[in-house]
Protein backbone atom coordinates (compact mmCIF):
# COMPACT_ATOMS: atom_id res chain seq x y z
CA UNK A 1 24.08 7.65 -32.17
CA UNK A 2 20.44 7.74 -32.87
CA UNK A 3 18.00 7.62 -30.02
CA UNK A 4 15.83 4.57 -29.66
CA UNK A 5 12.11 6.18 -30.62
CA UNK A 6 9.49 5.94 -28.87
CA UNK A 7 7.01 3.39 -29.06
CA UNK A 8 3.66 4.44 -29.48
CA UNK A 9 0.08 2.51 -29.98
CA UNK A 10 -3.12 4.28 -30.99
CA UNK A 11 -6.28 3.58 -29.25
CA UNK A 12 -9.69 4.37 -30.57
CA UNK A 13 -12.90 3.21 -31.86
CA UNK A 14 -13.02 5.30 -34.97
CA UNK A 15 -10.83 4.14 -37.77
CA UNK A 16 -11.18 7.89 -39.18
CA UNK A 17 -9.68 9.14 -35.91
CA UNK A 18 -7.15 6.65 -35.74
CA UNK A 19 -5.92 7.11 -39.33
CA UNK A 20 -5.83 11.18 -38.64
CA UNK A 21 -3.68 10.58 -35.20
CA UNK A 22 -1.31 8.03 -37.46
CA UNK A 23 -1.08 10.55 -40.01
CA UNK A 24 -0.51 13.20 -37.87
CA UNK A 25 2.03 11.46 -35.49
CA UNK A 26 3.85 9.17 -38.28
CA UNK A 27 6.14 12.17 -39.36
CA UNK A 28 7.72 12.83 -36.12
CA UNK A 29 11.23 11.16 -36.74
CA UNK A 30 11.54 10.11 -33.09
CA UNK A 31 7.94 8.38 -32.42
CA UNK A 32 6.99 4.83 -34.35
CA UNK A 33 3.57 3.46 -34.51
CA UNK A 34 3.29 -0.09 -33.45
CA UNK A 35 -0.02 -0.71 -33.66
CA UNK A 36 -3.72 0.22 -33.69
CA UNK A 37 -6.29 -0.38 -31.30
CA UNK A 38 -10.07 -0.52 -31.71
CA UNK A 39 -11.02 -0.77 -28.58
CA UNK A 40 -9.31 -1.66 -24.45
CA UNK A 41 -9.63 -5.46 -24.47
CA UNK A 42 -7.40 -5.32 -28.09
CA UNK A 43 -4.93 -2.64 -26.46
CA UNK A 44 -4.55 -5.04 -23.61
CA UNK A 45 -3.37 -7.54 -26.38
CA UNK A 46 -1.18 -5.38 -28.03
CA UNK A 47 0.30 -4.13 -25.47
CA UNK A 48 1.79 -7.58 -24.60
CA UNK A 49 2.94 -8.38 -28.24
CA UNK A 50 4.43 -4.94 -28.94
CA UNK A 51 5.52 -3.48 -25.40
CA UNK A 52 4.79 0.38 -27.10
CA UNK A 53 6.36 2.96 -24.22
CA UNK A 54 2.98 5.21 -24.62
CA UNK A 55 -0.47 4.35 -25.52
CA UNK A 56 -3.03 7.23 -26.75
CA UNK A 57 -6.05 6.03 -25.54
CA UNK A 58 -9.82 6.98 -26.03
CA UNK A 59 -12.35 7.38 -23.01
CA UNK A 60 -15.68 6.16 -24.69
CA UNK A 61 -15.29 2.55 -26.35
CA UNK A 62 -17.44 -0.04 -27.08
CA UNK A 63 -16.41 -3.23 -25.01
CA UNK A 64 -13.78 -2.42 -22.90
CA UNK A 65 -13.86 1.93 -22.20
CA UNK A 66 -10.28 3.38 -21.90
CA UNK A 67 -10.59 3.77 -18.33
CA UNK A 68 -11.03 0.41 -17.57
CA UNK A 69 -8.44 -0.06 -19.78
CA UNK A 70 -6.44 2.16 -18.35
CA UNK A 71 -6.60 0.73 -14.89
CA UNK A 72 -5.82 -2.67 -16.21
CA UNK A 73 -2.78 -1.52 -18.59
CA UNK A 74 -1.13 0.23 -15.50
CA UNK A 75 -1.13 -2.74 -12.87
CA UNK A 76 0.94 -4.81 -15.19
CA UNK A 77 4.59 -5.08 -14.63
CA UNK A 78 6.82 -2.32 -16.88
CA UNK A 79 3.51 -0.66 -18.00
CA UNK A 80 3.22 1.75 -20.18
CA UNK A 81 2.11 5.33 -19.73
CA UNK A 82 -1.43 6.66 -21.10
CA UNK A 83 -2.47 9.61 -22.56
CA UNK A 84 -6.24 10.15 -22.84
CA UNK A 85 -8.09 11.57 -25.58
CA UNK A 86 -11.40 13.19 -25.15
CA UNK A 87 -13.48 15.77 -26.67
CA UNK A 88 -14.41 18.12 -23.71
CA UNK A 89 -12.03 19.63 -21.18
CA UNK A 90 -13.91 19.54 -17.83
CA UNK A 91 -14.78 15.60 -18.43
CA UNK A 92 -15.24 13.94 -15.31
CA UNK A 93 -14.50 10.50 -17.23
CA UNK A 94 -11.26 12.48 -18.19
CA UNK A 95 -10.34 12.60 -13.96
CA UNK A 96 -11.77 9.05 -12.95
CA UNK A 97 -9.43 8.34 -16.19
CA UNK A 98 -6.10 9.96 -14.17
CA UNK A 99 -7.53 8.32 -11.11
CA UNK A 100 -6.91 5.10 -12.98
CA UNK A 101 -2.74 5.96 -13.57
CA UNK A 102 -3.51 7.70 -17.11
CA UNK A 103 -0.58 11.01 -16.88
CA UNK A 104 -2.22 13.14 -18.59
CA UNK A 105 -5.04 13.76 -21.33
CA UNK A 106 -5.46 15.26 -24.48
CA UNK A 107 -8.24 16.98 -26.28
CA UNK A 108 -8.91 15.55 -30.01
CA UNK A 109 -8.74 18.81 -31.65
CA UNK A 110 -5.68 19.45 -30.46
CA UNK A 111 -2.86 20.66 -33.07
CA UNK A 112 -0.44 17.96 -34.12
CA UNK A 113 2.40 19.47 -33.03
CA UNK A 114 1.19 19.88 -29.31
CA UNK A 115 -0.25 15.78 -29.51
CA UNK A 116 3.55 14.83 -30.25
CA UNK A 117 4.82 17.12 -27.79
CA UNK A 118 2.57 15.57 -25.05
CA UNK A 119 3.60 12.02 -26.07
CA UNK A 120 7.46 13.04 -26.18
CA UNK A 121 6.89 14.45 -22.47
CA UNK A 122 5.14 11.52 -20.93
CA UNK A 123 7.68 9.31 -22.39
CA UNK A 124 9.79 11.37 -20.83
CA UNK A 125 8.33 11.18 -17.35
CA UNK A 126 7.19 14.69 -17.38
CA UNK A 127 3.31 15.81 -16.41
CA UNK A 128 1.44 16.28 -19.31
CA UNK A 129 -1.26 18.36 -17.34
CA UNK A 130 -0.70 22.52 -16.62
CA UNK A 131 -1.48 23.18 -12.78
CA UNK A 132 -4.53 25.18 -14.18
CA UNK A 133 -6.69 22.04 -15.86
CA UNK A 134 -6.14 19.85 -13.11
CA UNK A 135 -7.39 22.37 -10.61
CA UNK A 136 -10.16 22.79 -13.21
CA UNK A 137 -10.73 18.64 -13.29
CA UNK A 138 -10.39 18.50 -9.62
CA UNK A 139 -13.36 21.44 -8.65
CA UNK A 140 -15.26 19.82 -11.68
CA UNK A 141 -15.49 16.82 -9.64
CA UNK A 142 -16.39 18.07 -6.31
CA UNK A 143 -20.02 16.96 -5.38
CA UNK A 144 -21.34 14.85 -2.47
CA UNK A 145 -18.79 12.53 -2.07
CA UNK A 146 -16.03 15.30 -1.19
CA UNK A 147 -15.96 14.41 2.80
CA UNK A 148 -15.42 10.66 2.61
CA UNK A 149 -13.37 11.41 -0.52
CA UNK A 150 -11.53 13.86 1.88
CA UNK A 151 -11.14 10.98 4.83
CA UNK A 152 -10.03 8.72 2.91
CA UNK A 153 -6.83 10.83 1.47
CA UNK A 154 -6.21 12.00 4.71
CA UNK A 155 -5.60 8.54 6.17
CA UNK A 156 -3.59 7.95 3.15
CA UNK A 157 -1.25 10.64 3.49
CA UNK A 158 -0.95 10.05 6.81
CA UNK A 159 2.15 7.63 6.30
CA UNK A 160 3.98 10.73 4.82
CA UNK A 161 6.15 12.33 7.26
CA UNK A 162 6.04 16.06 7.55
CA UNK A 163 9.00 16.67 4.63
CA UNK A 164 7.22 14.33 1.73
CA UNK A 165 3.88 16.35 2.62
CA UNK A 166 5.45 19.56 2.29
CA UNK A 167 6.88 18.04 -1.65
CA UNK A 168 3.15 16.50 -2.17
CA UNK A 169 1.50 19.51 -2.06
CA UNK A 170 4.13 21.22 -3.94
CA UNK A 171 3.61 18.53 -6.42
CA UNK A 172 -0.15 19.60 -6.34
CA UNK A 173 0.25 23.00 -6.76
CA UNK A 174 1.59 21.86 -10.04
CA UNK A 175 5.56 23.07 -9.57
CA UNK A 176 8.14 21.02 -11.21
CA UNK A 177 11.10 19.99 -9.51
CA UNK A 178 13.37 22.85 -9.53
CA UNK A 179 10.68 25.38 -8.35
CA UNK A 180 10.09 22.51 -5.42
CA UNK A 181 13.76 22.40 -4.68
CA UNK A 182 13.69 26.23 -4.88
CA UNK A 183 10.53 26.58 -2.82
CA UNK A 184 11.57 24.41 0.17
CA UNK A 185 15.62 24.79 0.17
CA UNK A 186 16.50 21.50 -0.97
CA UNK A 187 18.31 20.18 -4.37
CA UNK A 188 16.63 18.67 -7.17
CA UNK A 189 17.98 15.20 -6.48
CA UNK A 190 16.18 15.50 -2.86
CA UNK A 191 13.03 16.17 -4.80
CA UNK A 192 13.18 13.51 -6.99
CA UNK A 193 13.99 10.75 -4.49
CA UNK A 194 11.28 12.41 -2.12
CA UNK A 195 8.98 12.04 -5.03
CA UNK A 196 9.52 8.91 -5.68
CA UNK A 197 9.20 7.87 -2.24
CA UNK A 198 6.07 9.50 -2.11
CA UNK A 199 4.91 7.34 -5.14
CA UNK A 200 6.18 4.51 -3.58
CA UNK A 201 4.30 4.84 0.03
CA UNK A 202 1.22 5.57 -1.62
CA UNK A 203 1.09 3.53 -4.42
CA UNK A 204 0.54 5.45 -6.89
CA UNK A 205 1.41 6.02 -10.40
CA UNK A 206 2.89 9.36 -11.25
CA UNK A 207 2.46 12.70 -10.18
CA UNK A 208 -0.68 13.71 -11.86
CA UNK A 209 -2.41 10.97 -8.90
CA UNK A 210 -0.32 12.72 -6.06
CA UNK A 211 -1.91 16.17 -6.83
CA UNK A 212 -5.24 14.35 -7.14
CA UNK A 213 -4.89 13.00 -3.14
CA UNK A 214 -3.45 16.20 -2.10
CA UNK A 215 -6.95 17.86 -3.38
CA UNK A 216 -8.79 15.42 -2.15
CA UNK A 217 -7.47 15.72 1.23
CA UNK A 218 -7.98 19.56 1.41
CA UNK A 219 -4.21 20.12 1.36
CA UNK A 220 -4.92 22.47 -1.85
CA UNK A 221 -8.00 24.31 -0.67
CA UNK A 222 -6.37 27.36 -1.07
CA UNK A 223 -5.05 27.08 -4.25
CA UNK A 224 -9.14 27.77 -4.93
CA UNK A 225 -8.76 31.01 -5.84
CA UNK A 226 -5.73 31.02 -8.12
């Protein structure tokens, strides 16, 4: 039986760009285009007529940005994931972006192959982020708002008991479930439903926002050096 593809909508304000991503994406066998996007108030539309699984979504737009977008496109019930696009790696729009609920981010001159790959993953539920780039994201965005930015996750987290803070920094330090399960003698079913509990306490989005608090709150600080 042939698995249901996944749905996918495009999202930028350069035809050109969104013609190269169609062209580039349309001959994976397992992904279908259901629409294009010029800017966040029309993905907001499309999204309720065509209910895509993933939408690839630009930063900078004219109107309404993809972050804003973003934010909007994940509060609504069975929302889909986002992937942003940008041009530069160490983008702070790129982490208020993942602040927002986006899972992951990629660059536009990434190779094809790895642009389908990070769709089929996020459709998947999987981080599309290595623990290296979001530690890079995170320092990128330290500055003068770290110590409220630090309170603040702090009283956050402290709802957690001491088990699902042990699995949220694990989650920071970028491990995937097995290596968590591994790490702190527990199955991978234990993680998962620790996880989501996590998600659920906090209310937050996906994993990619758990490792963002746990930073925040100084839990990684000595991942610094890695």
């Amino acid at each position: 039986m042939t698995a249901t593809p996944i749905r996918l909508l495009l999202v930028d304000d350069d035809p050109l760009v969104r013609a190269g991503l169609a062209l580039m994406i349309g001959g994976a066998e397992d992904i279908e285009i259901v629409g294009e996007a010029a800017d966040g108030a029309q993905a907001e539309d499309l999204v309720r007529r065509a209910r895509p699984d993933v939408v690839l979504m630009d930063i900078r737009m004219p109107s309404v940005d993809g972050i804003t977008a973003t934010r909007r496109l994940r509060a609504r019930p069975e929302a889909p994931q986002v992937v942003v696009l940008t041009t530069f790696h160490a983008d702070e729009q790129v982490l208020h972006a993942l602040r927002a609920g986006a899972a992951g981010f990629v660059l536009k001159d990434t190779p094809p192959a790895e642009i389908v790959d990070a769709v089929r993953r996020v459709a998947a539920g999987e981080p599309v982020l290595s623990p290296a780039v979001t530690r890079q994201l995170m320092r990128h965005a330290a500055g003068s708002a770290a110590d409220s930015r630090r309170t603040r996750a702090r009283e956050r987290l402290a709802v957690l008991n001491d088990r699902e803070r042990e699995v949220a920094v694990a989650v920071g330090r970028g491990l995937a479930n097995a290596g968590i399960a591994a790490e702190l003698f527990m199955s991978v079913a234990t993680v998962k439903a620790h996880v989501s509990r996590i998600l659920a306490k906090l209310g937050l989005d996906n994993r990619v926002q758990i490792a963002l608090l746990a930073y925040d709150a100084g839990l990684l600080d000595g991942e610094a050096g890695h």
